[in-house]
N, C-alpha and C. Protein backbone atom coordinates (compact mmCIF):
# COMPACT_ATOMS: atom_id res chain seq x y z
N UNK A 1 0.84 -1.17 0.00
CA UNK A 1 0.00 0.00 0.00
C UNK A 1 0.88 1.24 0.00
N UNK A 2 0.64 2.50 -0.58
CA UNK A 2 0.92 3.49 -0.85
C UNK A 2 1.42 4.73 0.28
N UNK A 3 1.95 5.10 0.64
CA UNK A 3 1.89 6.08 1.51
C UNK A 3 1.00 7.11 1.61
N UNK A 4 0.26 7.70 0.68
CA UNK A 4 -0.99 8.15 0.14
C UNK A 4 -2.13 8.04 0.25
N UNK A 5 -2.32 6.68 0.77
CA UNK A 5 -3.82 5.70 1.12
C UNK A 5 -4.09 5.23 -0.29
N UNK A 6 -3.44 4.90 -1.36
CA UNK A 6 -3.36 3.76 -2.29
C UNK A 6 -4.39 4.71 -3.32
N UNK A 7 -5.32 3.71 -3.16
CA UNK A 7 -6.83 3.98 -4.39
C UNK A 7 -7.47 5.03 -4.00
N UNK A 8 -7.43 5.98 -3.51
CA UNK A 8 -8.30 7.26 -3.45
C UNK A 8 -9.24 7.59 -4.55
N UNK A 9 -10.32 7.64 -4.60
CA UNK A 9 -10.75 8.55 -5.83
C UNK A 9 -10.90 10.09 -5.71
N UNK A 10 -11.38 10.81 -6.86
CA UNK A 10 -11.74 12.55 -6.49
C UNK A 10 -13.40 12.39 -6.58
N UNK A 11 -13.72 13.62 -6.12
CA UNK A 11 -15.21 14.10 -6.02
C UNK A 11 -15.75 14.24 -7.12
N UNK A 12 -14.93 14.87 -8.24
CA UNK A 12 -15.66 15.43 -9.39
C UNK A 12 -14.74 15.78 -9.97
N UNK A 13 -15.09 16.46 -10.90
CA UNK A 13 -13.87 17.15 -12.24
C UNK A 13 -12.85 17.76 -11.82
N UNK A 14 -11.62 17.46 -12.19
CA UNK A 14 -10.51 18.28 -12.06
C UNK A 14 -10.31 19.52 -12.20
N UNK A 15 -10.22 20.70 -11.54
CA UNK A 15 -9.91 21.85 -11.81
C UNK A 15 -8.94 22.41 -12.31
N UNK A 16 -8.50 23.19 -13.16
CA UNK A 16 -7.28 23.82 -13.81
C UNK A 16 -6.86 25.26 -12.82
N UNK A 17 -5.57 25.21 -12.88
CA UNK A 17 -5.14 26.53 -11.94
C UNK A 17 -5.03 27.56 -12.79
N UNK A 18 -4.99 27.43 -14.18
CA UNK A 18 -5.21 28.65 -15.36
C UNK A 18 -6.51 29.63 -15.17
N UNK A 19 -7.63 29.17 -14.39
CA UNK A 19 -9.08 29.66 -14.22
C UNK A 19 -9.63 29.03 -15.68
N UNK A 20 -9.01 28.24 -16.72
CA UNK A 20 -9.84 27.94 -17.82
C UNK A 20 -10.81 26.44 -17.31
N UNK A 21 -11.75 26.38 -17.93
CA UNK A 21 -12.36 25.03 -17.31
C UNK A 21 -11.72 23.65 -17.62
N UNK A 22 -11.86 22.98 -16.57
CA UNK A 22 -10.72 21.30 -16.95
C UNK A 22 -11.75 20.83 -17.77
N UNK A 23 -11.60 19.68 -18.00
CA UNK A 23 -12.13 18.65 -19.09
C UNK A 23 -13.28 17.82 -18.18
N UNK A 24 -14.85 17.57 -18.28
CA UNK A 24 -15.49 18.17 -17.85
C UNK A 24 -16.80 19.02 -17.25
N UNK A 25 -15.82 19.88 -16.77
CA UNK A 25 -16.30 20.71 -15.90
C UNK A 25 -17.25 21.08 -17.17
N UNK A 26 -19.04 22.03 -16.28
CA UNK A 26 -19.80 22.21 -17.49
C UNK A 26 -19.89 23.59 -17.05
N UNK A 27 -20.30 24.44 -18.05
CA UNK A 27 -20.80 25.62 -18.10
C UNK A 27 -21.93 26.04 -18.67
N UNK A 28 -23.11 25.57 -17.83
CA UNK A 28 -23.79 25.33 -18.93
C UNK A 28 -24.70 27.17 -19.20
N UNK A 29 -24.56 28.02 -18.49
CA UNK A 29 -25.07 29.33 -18.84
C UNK A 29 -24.57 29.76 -19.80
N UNK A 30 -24.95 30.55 -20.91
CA UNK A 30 -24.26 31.74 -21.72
C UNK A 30 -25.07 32.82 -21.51
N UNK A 31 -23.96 33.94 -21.87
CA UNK A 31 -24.54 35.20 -22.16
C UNK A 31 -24.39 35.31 -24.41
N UNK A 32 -25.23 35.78 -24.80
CA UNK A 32 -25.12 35.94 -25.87
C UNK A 32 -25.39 37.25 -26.87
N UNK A 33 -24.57 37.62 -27.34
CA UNK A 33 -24.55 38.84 -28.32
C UNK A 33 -24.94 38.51 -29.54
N UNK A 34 -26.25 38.72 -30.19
CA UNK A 34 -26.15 37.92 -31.59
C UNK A 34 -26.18 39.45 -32.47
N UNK A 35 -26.01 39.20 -33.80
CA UNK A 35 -25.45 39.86 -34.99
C UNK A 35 -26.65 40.47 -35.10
N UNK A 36 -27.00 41.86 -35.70
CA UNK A 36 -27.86 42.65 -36.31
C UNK A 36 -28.38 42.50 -37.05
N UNK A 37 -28.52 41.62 -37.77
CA UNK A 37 -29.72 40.63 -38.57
C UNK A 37 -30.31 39.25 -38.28
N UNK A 38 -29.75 39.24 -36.71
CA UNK A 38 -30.28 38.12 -35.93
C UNK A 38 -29.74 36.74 -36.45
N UNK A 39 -28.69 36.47 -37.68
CA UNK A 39 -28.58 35.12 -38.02
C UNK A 39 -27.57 34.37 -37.21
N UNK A 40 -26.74 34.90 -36.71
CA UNK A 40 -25.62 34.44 -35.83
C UNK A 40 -25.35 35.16 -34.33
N UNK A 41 -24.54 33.97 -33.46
CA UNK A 41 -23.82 34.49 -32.60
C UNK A 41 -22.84 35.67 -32.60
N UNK A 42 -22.91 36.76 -32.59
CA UNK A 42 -21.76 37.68 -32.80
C UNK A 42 -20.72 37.29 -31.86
N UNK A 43 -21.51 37.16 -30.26
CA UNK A 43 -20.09 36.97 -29.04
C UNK A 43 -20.59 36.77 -28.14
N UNK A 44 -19.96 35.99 -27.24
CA UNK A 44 -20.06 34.81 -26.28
C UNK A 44 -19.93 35.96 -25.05
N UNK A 45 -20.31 36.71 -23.82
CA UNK A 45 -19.55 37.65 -23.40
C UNK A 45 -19.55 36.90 -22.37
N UNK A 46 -20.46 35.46 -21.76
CA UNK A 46 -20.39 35.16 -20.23
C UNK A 46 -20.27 33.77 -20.56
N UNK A 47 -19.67 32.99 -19.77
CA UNK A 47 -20.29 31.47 -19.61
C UNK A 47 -19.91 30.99 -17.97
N UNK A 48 -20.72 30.89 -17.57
CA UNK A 48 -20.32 30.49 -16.01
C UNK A 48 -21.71 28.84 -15.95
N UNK A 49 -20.83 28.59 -14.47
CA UNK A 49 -21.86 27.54 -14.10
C UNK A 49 -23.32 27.47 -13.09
N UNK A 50 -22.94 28.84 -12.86
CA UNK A 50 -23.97 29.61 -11.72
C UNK A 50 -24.98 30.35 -12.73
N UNK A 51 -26.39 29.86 -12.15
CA UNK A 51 -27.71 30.79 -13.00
C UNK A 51 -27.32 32.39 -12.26
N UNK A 52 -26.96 32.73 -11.02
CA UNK A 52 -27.15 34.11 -10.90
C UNK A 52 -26.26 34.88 -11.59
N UNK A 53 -25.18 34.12 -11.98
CA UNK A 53 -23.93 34.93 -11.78
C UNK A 53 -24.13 35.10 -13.62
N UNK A 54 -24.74 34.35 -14.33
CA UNK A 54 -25.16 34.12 -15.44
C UNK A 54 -26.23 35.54 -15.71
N UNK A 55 -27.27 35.33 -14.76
CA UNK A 55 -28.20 36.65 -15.09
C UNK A 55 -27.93 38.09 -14.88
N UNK A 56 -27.09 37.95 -13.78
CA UNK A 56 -26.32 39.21 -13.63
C UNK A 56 -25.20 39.67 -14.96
N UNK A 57 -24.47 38.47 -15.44
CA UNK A 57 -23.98 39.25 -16.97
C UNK A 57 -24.73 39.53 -17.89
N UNK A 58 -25.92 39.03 -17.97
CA UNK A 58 -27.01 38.71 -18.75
C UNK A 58 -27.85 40.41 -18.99
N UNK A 59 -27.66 41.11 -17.74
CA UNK A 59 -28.43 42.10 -17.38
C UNK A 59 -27.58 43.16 -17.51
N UNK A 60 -26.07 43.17 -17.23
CA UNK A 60 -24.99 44.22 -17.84
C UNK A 60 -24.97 44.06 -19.10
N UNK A 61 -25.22 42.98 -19.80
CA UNK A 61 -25.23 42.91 -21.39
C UNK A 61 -26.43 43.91 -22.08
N UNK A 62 -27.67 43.90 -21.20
CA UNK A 62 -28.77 44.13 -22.01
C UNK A 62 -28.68 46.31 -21.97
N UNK A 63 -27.80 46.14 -20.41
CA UNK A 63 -27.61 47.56 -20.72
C UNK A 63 -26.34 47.92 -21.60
N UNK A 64 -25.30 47.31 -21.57
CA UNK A 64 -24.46 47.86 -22.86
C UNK A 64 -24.60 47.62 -24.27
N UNK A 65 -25.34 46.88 -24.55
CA UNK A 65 -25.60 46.61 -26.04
C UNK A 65 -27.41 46.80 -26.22
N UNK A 66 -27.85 48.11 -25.86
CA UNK A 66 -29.40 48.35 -25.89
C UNK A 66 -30.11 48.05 -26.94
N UNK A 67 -29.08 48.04 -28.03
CA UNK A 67 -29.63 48.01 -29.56
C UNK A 67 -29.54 46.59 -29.77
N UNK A 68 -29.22 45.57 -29.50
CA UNK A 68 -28.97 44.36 -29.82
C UNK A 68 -29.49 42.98 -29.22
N UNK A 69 -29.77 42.02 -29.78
CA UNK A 69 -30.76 41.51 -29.33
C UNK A 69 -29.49 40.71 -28.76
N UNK A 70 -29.75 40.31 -27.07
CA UNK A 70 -29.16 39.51 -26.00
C UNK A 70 -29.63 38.43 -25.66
N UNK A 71 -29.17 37.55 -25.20
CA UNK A 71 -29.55 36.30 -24.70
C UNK A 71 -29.06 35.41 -23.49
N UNK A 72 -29.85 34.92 -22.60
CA UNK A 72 -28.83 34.56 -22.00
C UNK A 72 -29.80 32.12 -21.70
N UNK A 73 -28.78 31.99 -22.49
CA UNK A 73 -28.97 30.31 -22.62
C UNK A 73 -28.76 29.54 -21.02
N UNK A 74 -29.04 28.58 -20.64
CA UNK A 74 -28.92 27.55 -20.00
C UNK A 74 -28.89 26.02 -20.78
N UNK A 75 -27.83 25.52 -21.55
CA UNK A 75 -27.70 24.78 -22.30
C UNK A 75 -28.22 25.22 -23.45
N UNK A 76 -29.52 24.35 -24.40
CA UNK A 76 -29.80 25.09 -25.37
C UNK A 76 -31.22 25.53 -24.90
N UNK A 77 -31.75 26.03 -23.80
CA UNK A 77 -32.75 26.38 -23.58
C UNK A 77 -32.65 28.08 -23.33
N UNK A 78 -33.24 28.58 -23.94
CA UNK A 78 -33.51 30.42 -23.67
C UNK A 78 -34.20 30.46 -22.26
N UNK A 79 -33.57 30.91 -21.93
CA UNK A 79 -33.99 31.60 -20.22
C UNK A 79 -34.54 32.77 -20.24
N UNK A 80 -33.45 33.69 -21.27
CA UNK A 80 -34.03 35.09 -20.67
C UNK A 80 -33.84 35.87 -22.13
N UNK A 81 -34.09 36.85 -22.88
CA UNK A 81 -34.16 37.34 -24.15
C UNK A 81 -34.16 39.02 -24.20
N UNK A 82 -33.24 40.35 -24.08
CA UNK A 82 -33.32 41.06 -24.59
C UNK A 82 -33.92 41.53 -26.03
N UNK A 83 -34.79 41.62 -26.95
CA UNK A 83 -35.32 42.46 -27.70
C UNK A 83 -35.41 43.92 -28.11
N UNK A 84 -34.10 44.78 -28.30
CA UNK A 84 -33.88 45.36 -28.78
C UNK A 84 -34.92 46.62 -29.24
N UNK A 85 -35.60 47.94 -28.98
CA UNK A 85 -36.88 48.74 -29.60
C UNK A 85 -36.60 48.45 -31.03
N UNK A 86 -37.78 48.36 -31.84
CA UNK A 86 -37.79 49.30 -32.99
C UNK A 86 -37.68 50.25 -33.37
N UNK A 87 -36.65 50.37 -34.44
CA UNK A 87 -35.99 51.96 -34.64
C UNK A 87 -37.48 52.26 -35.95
């Protein structure tokens, strides 16, 4: 036997000390910036694993990009949807 206590297992996913996510770990919130004709993702601005911490970028997004339609995903499900006025 090991000095270590041999066979140990871990709890869950490995963490990286970079802050990037290990292999994995899920993220499953986004924040989303999509393009001005609505066909694409323009930019990814959040991805965390926490719903608050998710709605809270979700809600700085909708005030810096007023004109643009925002999103904020939980896998592929829409949670929450900025809509943009009509100009």
């Amino acid at each position: 036997m090991a000095a270590g206590g041999g066979d140990e297992k871990t709890a869950g996913p490995a963490r990286r000390t970079d802050g990037a996510p290990g292999k994995g770990e899920d993220l499953p919130y986004r924040v989303e910036v999509w393009s001005e004709d609505y066909r694409s993702v323009e930019q990814t601005l959040a991805m965390t694993a926490n719903g608050s911490i998710g709605y809270a970028a979700y809600y700085e997004a909708t005030r810096e990009y007023p004109d643009r339609y925002v999103v904020l995903r939980h896998k592929n499900r829409i949670v929450a949807r900025w809509n943009p006025p009509e100009s």
